[in-house]
Structures are given as structure tokens and as C-alpha cells.
N, C-alpha and C. Protein backbone atom coordinates (compact mmCIF):
# COMPACT_ATOMS: atom_id res chain seq x y z
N UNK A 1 0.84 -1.18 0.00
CA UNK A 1 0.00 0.00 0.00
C UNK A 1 0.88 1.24 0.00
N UNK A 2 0.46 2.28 -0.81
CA UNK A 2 1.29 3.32 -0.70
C UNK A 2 1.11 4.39 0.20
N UNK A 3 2.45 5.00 0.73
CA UNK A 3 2.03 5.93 2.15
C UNK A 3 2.02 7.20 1.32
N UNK A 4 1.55 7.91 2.04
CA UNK A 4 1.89 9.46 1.66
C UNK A 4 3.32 10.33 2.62
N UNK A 5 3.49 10.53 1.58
CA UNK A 5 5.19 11.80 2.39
C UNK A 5 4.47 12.73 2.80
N UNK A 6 4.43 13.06 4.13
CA UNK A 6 3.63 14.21 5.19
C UNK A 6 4.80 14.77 5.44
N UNK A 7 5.93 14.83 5.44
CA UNK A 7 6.64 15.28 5.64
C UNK A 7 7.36 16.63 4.81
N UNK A 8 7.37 16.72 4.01
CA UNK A 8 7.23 17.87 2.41
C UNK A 8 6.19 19.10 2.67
N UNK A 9 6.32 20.13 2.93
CA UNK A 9 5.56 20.51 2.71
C UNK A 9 5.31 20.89 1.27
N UNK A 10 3.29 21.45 0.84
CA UNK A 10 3.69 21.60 -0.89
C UNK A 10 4.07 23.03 -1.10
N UNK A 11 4.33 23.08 -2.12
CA UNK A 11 4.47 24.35 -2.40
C UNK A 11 3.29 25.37 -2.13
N UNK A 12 3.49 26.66 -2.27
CA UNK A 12 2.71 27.44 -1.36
C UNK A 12 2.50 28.40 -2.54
N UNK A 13 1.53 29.16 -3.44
CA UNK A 13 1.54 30.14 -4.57
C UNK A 13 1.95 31.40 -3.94
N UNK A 14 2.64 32.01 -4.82
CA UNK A 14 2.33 34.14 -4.10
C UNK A 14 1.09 34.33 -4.27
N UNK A 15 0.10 34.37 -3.33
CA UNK A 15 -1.04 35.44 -3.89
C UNK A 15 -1.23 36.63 -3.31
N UNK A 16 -0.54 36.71 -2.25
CA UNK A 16 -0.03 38.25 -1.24
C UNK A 16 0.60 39.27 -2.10
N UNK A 17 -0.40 40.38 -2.77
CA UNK A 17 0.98 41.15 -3.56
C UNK A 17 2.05 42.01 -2.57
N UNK A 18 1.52 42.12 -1.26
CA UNK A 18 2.30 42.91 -0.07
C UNK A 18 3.64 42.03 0.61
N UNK A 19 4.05 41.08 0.04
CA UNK A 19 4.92 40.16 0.43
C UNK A 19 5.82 40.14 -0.78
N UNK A 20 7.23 40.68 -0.49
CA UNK A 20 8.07 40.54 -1.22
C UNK A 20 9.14 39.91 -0.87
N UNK A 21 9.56 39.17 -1.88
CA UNK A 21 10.89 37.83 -2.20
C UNK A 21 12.46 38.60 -2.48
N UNK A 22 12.04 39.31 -3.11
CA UNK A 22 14.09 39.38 -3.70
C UNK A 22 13.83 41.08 -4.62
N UNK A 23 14.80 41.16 -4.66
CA UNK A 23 15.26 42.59 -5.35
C UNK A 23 15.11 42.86 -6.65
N UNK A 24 14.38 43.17 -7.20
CA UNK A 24 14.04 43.35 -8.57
C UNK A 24 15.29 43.85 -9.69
N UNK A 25 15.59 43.25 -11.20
CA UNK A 25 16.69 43.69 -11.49
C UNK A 25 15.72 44.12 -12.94
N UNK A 26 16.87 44.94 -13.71
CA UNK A 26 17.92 46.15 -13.14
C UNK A 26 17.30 47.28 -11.62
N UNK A 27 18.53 47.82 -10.76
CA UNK A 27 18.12 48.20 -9.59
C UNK A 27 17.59 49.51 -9.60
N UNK A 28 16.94 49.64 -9.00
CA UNK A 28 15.57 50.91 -9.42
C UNK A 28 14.85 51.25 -8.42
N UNK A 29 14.66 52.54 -8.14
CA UNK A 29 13.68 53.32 -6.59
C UNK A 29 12.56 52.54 -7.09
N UNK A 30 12.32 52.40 -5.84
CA UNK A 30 10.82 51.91 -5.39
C UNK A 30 9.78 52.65 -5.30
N UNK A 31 8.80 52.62 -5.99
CA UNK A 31 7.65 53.66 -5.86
C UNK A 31 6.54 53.32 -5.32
N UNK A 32 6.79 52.11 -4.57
CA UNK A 32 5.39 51.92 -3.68
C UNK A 32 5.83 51.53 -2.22
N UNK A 33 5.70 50.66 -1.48
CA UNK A 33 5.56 50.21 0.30
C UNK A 33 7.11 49.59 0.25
N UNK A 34 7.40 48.72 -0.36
CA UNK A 34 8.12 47.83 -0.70
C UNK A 34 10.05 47.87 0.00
N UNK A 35 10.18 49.15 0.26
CA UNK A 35 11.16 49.56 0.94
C UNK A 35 11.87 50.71 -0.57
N UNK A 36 12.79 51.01 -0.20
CA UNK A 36 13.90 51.62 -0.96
C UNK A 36 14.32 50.76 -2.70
N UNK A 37 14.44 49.62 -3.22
CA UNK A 37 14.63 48.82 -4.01
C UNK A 37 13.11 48.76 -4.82
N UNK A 38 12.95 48.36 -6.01
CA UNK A 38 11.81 47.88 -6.11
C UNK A 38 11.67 46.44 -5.73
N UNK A 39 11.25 45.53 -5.59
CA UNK A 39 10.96 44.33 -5.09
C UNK A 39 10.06 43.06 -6.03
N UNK A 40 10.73 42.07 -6.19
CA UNK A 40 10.06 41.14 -6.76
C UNK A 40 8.37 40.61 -5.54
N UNK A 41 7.21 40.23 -6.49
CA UNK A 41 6.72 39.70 -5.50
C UNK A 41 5.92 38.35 -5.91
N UNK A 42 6.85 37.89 -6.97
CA UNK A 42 6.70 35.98 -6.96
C UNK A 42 7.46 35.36 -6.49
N UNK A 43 7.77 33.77 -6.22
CA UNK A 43 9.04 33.33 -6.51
C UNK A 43 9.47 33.24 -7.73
N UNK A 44 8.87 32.96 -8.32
CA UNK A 44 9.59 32.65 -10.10
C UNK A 44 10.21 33.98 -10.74
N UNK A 45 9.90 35.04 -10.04
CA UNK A 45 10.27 36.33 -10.68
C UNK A 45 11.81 36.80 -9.89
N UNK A 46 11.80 36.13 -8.38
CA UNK A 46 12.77 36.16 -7.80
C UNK A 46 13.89 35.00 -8.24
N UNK A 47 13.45 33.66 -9.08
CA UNK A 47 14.45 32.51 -9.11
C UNK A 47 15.02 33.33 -10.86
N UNK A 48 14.20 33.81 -11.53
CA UNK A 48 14.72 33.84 -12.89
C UNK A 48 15.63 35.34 -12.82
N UNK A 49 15.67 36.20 -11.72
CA UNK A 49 16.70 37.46 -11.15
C UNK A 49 17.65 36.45 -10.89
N UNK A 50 17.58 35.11 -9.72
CA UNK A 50 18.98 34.88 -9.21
C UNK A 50 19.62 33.92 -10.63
N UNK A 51 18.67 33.59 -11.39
CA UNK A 51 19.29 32.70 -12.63
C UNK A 51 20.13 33.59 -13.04
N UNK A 52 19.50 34.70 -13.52
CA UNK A 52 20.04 35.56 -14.45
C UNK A 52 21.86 36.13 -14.06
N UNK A 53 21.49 36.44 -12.36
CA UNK A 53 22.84 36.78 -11.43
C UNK A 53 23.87 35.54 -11.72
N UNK A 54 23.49 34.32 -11.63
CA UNK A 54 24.57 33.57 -11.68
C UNK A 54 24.91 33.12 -12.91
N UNK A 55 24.51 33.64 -13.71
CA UNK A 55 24.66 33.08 -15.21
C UNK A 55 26.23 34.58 -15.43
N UNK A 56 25.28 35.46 -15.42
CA UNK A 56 26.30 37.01 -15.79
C UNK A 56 27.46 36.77 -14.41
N UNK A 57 27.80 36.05 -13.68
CA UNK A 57 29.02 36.35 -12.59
C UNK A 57 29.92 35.55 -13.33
N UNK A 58 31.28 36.20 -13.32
CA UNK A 58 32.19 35.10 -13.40
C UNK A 58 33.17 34.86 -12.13
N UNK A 59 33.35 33.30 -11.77
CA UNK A 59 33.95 32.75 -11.04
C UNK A 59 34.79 33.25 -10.06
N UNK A 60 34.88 33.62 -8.73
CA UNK A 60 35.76 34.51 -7.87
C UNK A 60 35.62 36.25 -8.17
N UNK A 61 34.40 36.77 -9.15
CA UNK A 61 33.88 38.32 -9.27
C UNK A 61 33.79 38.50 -7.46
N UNK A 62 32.79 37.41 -7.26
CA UNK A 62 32.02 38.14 -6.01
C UNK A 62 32.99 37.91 -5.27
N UNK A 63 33.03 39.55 -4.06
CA UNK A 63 33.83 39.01 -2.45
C UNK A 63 33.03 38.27 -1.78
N UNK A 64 34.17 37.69 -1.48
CA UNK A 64 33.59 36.78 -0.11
C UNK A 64 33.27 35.48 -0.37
N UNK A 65 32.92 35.31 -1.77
CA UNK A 65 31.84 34.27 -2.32
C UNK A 65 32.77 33.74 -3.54
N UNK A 66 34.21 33.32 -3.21
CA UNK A 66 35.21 33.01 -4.21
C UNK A 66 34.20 31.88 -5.39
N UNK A 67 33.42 31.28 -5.09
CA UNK A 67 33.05 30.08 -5.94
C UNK A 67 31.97 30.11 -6.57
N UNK A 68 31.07 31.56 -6.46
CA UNK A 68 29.69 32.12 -6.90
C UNK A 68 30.37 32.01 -8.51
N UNK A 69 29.58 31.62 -9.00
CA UNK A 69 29.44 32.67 -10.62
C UNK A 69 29.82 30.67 -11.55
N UNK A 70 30.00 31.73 -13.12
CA UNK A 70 30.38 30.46 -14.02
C UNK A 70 31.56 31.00 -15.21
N UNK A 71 31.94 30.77 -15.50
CA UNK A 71 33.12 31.28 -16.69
C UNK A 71 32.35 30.90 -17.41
N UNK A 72 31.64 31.87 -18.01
CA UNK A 72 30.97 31.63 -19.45
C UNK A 72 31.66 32.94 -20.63
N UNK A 73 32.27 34.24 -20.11
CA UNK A 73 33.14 34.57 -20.89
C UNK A 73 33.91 34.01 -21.10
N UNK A 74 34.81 32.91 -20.77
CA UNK A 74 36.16 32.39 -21.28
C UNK A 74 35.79 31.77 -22.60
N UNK A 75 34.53 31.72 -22.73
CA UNK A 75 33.79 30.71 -24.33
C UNK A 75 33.38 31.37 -25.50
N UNK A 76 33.42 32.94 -25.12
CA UNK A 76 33.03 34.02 -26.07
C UNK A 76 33.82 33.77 -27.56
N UNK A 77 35.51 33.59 -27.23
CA UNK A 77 36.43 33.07 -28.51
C UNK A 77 37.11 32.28 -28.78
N UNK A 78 35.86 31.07 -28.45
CA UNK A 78 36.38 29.66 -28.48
C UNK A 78 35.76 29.39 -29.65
N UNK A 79 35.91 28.53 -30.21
CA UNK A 79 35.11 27.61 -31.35
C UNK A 79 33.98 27.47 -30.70
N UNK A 80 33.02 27.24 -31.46
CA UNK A 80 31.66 26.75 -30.31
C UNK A 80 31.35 24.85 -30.90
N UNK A 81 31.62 24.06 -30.82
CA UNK A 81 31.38 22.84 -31.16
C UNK A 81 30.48 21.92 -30.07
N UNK A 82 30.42 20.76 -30.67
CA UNK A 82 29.37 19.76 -29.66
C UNK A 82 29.91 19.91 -27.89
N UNK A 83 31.28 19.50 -28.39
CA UNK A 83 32.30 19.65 -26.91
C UNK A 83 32.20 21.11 -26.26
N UNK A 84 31.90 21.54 -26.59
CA UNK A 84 31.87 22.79 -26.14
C UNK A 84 30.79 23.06 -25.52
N UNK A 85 29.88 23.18 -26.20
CA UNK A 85 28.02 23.34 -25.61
C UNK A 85 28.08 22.22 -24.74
N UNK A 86 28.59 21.40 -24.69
CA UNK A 86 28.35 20.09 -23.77
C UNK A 86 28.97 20.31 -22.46
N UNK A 87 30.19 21.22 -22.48
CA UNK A 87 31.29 21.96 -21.15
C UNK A 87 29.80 22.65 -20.88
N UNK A 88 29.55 23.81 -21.51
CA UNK A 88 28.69 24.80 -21.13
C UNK A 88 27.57 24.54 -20.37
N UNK A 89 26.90 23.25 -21.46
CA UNK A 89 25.74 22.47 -20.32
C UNK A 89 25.96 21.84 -18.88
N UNK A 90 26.91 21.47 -18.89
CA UNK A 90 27.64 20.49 -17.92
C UNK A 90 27.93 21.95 -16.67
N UNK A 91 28.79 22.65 -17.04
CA UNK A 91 28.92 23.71 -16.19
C UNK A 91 27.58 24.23 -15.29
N UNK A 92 26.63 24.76 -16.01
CA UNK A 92 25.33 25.19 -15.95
C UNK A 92 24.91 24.48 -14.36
N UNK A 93 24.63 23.06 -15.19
CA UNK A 93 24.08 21.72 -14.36
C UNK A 93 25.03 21.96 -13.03
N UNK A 94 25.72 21.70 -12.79
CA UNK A 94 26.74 22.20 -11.96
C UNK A 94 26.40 22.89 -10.62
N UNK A 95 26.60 24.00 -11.33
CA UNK A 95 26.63 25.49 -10.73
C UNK A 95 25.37 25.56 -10.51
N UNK A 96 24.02 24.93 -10.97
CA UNK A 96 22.94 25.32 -10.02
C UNK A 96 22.58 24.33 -9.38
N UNK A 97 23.32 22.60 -9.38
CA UNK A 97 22.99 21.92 -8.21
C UNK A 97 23.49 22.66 -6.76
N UNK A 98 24.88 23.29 -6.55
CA UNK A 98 25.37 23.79 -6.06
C UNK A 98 24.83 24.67 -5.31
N UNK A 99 24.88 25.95 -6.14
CA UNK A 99 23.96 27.35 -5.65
C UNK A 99 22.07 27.46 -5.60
N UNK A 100 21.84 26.50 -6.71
CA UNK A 100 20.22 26.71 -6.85
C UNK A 100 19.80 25.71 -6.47
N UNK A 101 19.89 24.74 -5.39
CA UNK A 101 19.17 23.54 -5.86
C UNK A 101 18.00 23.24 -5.72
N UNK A 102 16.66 24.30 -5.53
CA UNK A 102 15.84 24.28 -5.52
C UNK A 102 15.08 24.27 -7.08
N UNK A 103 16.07 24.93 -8.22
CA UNK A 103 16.00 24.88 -9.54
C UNK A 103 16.19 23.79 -10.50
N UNK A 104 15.24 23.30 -10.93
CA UNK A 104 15.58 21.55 -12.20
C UNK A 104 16.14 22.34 -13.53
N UNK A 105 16.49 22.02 -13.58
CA UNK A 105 16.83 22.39 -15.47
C UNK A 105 16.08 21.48 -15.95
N UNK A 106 15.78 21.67 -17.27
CA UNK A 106 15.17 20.98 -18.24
C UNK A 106 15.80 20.82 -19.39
N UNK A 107 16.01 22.24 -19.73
CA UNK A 107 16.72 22.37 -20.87
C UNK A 107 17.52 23.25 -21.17
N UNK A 108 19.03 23.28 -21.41
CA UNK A 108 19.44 24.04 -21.96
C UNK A 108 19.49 24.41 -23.07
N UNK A 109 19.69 25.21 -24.00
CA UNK A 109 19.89 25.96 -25.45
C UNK A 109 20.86 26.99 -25.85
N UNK A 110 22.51 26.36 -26.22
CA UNK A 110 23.09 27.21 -26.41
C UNK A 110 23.56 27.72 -28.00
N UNK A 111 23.31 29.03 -27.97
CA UNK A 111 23.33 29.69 -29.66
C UNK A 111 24.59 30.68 -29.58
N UNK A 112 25.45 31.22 -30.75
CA UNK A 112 26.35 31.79 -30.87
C UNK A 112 25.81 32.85 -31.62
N UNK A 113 26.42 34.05 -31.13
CA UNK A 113 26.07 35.10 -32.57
C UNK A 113 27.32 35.58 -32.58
N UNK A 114 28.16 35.89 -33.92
CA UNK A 114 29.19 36.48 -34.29
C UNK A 114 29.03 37.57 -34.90
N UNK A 115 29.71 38.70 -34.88
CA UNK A 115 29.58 39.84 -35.34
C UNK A 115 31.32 39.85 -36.08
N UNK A 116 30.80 39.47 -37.56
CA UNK A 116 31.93 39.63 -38.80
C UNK A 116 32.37 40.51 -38.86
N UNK A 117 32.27 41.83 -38.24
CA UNK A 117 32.73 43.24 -38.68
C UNK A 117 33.67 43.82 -37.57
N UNK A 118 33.49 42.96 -36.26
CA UNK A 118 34.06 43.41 -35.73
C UNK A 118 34.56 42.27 -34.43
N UNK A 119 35.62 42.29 -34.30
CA UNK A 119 36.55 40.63 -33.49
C UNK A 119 36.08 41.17 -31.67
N UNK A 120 35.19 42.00 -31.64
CA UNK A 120 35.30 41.80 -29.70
C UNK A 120 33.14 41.91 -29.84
N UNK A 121 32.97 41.69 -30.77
CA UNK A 121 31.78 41.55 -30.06
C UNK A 121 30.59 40.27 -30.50
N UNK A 122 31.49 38.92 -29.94
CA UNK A 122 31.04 37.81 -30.15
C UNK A 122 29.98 37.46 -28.57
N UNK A 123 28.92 36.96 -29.07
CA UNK A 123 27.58 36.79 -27.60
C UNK A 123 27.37 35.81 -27.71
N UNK A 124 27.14 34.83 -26.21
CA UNK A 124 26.56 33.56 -26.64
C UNK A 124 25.18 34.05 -25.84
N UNK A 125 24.54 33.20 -26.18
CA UNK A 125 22.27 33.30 -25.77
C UNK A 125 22.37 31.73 -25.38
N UNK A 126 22.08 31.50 -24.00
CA UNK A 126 21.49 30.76 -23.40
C UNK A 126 20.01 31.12 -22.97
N UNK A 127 19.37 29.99 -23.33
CA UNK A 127 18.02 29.89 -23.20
C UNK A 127 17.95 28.30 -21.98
N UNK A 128 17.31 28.53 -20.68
CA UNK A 128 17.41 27.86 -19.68
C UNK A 128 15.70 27.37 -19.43
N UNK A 129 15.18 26.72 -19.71
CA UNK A 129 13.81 26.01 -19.22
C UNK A 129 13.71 25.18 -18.16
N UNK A 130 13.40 25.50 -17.13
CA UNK A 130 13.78 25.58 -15.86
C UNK A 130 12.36 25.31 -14.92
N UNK A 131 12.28 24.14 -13.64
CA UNK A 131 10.76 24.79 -12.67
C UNK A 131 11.51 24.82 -11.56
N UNK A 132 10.83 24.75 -10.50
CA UNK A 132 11.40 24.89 -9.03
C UNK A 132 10.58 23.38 -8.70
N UNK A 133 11.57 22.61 -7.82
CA UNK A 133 11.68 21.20 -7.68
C UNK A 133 10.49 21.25 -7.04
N UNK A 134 9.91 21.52 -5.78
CA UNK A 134 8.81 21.66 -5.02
C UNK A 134 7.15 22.15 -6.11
N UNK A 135 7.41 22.55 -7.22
CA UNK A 135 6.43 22.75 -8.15
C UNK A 135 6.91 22.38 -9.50
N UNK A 136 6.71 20.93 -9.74
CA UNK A 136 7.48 20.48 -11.13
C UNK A 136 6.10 20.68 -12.24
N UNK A 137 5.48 20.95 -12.24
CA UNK A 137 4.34 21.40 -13.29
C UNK A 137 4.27 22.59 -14.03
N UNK A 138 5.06 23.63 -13.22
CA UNK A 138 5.46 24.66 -14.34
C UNK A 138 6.79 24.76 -14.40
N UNK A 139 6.73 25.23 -16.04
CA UNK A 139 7.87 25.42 -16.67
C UNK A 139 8.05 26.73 -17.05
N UNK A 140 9.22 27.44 -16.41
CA UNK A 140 9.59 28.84 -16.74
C UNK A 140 11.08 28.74 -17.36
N UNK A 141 11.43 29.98 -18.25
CA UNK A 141 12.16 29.81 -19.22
C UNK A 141 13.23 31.04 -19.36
N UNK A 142 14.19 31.55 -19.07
CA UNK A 142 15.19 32.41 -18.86
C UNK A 142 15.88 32.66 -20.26
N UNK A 143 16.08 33.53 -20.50
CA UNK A 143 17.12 33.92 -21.49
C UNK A 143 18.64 34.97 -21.13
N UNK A 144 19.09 34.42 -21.78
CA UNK A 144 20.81 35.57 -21.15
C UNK A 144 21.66 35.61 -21.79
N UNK A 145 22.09 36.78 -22.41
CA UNK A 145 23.08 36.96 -23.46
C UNK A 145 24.68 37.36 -23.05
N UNK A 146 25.75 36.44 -23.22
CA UNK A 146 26.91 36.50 -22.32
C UNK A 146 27.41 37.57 -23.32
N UNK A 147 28.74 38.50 -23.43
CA UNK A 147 29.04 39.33 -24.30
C UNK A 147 28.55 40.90 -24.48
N UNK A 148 28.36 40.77 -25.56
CA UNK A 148 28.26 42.44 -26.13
C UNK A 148 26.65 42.67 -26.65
């Protein structure tokens, strides 16, 4: 017979808009209750800010926090091949069992854009499809352009 896990709690929705999670990005006065910052007031609006933070850090940026971030500039003027997107994925996976692990990946998607005219402004676009482990039924989806 199967038991039930009572132990879990489930996930819980935002429906409080007076309850805020995390710091809204880019950083910006607040024009309502919320304090000084403007303020996220989902989680998903707060997990796809900290996606976004650890995607743009590179490795030993932050004080204090030598191991925050990912070297995803070091790939800007690399070849981009299977081996490569496969480091990148692998990295990713990584770095948010680590720091996020409340975050599943699903899918990564990595694309190159080169700019022929000019040698420093090569971007890679990761596209991250992503839920939060405690609510695996939705799927939210990040985008982030490393570069120029």
C-alpha cells in the first residue's frame, strides 16, 4: 500500500501582492511600500533574477563568495562545437545543483552570434527552461546573453 510523504511541505503560490521575495533587477527606486529597491513579488520572478545573477558572474567576481558565478566569458572566442556546448551544459548543471538547488533544469539551449565586422563583439544566448523542484508542473524559461 502506498504511504503518503507528510513530511514535504507543498508548495505554497504568491497570492499576497504585499509580500516581497528578492530585489528586482535592473536596480531601481521603489515607488510603492516595498522599501527603498523595487521588489520582486513571486518566486519565479525572484528565481529567474537569481538565474540571471549567476549566469552574468564570473567565477571569484564576487567578495567573499570566491566560488559564486560560471566562466561563461572564457567561451566568447572559443570555437563553439558539440564539446563545447556540452562543457557549457555540464557547467550550468553544476553550478545550479550547487547554488540553486531548488532549480531543475530541463533544458538548456546554447546559440552563438558572431559579429563579422568586428573581433570583440562575439555573444553567446542561453536559453534555460527551468521549474522549481517543489512545483514540477510549471515550466519557466530564462534567457541571457553572455558578451556584447
Amino acid at each position: 500500500m502506498a504511504i503518503k510523504d507528510i513530511t514535504r511541505t507543498p508548495f505554497i503560490e504568491d497570492n499576497d501582492t504585499n509580500i516581497f521575495i528578492g530585489i528586482d533587477l535592473p536596480f531601481r527606486k521603489s515607488n510603492g511600500v516595498e522599501g527603498w529597491f523595487a521588489s520582486t513579488t513571486t518566486t519565479i520572478a525572484a528565481v529567474k533574477n537569481n538565474i540571471r545573477n549567476l549566469l552574468q558572474t564570473h567565477t571569484g567576481e564576487r567578495l567573499m563568495q570566491p566560488r559564486l558565478g560560471i566562466n561563461l566569458r572564457d567561451y566568447l572566442f572559443e570555437q563553439i562545437t558539440e564539446d563545447t556546448v556540452l562543457s557549457i551544459q555540464d557547467g550550468i548543471v553544476e553550478t545550479f545543483k550547487f547554488w540553486l538547488p531548488f532549480v531543475q533544469v530541463q533544458d538548456i539551449e546554447v546559440n552563438v552570434k558572431v559579429d563579422n565586422t568586428s573581433l570583440t563583439k562575439n555573444t553567446i544566448i542561453l536559453k534555460i527552461l527551468f521549474n522549481i523542484v517543489q512545483d514540477p508542473n510549471t515550466l519557466e524559461s530564462v534567457q541571457v546573453e553572455i558578451g556584447e
